[in-house]
Protein backbone atom coordinates (compact mmCIF):
# COMPACT_ATOMS: atom_id res chain seq x y z
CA UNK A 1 120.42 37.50 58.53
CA UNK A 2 119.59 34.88 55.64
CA UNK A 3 116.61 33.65 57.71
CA UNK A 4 115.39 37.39 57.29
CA UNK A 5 116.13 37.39 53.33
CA UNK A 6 114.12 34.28 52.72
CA UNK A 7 111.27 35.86 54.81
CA UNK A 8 111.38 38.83 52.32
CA UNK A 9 111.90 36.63 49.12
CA UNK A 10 108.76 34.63 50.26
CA UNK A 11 106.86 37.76 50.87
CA UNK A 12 107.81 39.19 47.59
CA UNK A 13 107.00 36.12 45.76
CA UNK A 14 103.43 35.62 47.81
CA UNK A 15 102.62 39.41 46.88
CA UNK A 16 103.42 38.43 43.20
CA UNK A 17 101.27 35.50 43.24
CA UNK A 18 98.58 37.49 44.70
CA UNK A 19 98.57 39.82 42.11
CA UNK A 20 98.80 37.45 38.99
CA UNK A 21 95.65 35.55 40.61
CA UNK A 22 93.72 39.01 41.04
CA UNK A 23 94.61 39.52 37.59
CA UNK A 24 93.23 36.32 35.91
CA UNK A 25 90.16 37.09 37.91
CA UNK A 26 89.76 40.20 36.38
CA UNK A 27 89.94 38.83 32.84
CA UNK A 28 87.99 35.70 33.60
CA UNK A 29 84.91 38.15 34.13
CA UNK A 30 85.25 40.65 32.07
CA UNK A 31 85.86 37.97 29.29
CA UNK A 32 82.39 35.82 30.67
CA UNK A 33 80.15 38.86 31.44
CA UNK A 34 80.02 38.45 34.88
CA UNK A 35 82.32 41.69 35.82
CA UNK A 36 81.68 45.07 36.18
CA UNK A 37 79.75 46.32 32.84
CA UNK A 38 77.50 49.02 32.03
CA UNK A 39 73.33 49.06 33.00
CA UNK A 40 71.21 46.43 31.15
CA UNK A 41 66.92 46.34 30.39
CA UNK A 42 64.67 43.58 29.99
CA UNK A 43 62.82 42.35 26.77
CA UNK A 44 60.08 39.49 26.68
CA UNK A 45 59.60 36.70 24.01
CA UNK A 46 57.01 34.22 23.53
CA UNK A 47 58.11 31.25 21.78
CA UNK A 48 56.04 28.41 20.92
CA UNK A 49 59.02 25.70 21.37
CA UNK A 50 61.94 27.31 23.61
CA UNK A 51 64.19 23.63 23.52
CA UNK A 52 67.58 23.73 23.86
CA UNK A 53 68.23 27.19 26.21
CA UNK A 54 67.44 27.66 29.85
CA UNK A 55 68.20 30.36 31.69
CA UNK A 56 71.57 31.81 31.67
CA UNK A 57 71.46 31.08 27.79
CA UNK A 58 73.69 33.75 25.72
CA UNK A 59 71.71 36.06 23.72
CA UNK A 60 73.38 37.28 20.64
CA UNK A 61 73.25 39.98 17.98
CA UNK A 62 75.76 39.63 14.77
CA UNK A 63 77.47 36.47 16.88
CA UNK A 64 78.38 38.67 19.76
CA UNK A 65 76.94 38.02 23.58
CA UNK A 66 74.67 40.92 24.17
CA UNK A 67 72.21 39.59 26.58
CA UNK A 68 71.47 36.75 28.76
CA UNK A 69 68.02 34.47 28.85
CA UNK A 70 67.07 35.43 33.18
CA UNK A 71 63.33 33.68 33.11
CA UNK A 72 61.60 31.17 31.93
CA UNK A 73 57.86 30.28 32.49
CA UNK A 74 55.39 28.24 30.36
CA UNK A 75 52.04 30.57 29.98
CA UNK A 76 49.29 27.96 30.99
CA UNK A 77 46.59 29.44 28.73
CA UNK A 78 48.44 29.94 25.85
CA UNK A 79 50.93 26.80 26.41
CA UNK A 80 53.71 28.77 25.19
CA UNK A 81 56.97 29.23 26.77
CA UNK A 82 57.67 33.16 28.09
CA UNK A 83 61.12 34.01 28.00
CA UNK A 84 62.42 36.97 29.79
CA UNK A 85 66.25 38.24 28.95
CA UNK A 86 68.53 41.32 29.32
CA UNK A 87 70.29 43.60 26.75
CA UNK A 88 72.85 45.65 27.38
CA UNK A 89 72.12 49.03 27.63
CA UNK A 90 74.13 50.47 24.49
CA UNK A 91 72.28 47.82 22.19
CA UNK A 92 69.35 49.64 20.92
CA UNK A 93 66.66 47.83 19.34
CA UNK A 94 64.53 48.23 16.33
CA UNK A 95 60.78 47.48 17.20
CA UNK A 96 60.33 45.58 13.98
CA UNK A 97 63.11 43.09 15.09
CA UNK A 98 62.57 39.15 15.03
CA UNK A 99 64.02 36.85 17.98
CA UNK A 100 65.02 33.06 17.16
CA UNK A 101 66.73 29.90 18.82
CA UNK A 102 69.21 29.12 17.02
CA UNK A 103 71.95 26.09 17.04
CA UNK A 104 75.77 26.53 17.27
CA UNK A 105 75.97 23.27 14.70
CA UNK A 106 74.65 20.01 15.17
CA UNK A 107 76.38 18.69 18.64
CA UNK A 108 77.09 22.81 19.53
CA UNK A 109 74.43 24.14 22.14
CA UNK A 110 71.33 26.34 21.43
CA UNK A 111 71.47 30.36 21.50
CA UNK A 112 68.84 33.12 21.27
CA UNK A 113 69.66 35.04 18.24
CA UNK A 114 68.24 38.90 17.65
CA UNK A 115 67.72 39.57 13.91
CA UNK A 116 67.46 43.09 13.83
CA UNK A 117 64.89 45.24 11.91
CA UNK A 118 65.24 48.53 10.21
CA UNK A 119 62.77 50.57 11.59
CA UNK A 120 63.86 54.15 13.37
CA UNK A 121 61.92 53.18 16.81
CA UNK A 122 63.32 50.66 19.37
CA UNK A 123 62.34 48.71 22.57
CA UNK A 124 62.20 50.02 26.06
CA UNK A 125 62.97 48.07 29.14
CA UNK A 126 60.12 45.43 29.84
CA UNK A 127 58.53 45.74 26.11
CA UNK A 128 57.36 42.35 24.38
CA UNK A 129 59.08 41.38 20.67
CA UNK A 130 56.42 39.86 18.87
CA UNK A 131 58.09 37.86 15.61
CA UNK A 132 59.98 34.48 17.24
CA UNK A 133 60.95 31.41 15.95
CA UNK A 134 61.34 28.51 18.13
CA UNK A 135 63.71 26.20 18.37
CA UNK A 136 64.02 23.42 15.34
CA UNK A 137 64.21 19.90 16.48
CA UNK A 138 66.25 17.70 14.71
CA UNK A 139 64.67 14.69 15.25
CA UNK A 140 61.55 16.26 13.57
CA UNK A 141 63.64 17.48 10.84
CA UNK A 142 65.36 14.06 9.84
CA UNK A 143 61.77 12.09 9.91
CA UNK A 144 60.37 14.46 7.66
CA UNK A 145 63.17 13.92 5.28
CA UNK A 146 62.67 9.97 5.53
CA UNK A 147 59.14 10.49 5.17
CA UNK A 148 59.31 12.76 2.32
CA UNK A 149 56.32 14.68 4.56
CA UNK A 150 55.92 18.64 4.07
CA UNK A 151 53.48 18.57 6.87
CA UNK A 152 53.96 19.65 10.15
């Protein structure tokens, strides 16, 4: 009879494992993105220096994750990199809105930061934003600081 009662403790205690792990994998992805969410569309960028994000790159609005960098190509006649990301499918964008790359802080990572416009019409799904700002390099920064140069 005891051998039975351990056989039903362990079972118990298994089942309760179980479901703690099922839990933290719930709110592992819905705290990364990666679970169950509404619909997202696509938006394109064209940025003359894209350093610092690859794909998979959060894309943010106000500080918050809205979208996620899914392609990356360099145009060959234009030499600029093309940049293809999701939004969610609440966020709805004003057409006059800029697009930048954007630091976290000197050693944080790069981000692609929406700065949103005012006017009453948005994007659709596969539509181009026109005003970016590429990505700032340091290095470039700090030697025109020792150089005392304004030019680029």
């Amino acid at each position: 009879m005891a051998a039975q009662d351990n056989t039903i403790t362990e079972v118990l205690v298994g089942a309760a494992v179980m479901a703690v792990a099922v839990g933290f994998f719930f709110y592992a992805a819905s705290s990364t993105g990666s679970g169950p969410s509404g619909g997202s569309y696509t938006l394109t960028a064209s940025f003359r220096s894209a350093d610092g994000i690859a794909v998979g790159t959060d894309v943010r609005l106000a500080g918050v994750q809205v979208g996620t960098v899914t392609a990356m190509t360099l145009n060959p006649e234009t030499f600029r990199a093309e940049t293809t990301f999701t939004l969610r499918d609440d966020i709805e964008l004003p057409d006059d809105s800029a697009i930048a790359i954007s630091s976290e802080g000197l050693l944080g990572g790069n981000f692609v930061e929406i700065l949103p416009g005012g006017s009453p019409f948005t994007y659709g799904p596969g539509d181009q934003i026109m005003d970016t700002q590429g990505s700032v390099s340091l290095v470039t920064l700090l030697m025109r600081f020792v150089s005392g140069s304004d030019a680029e």
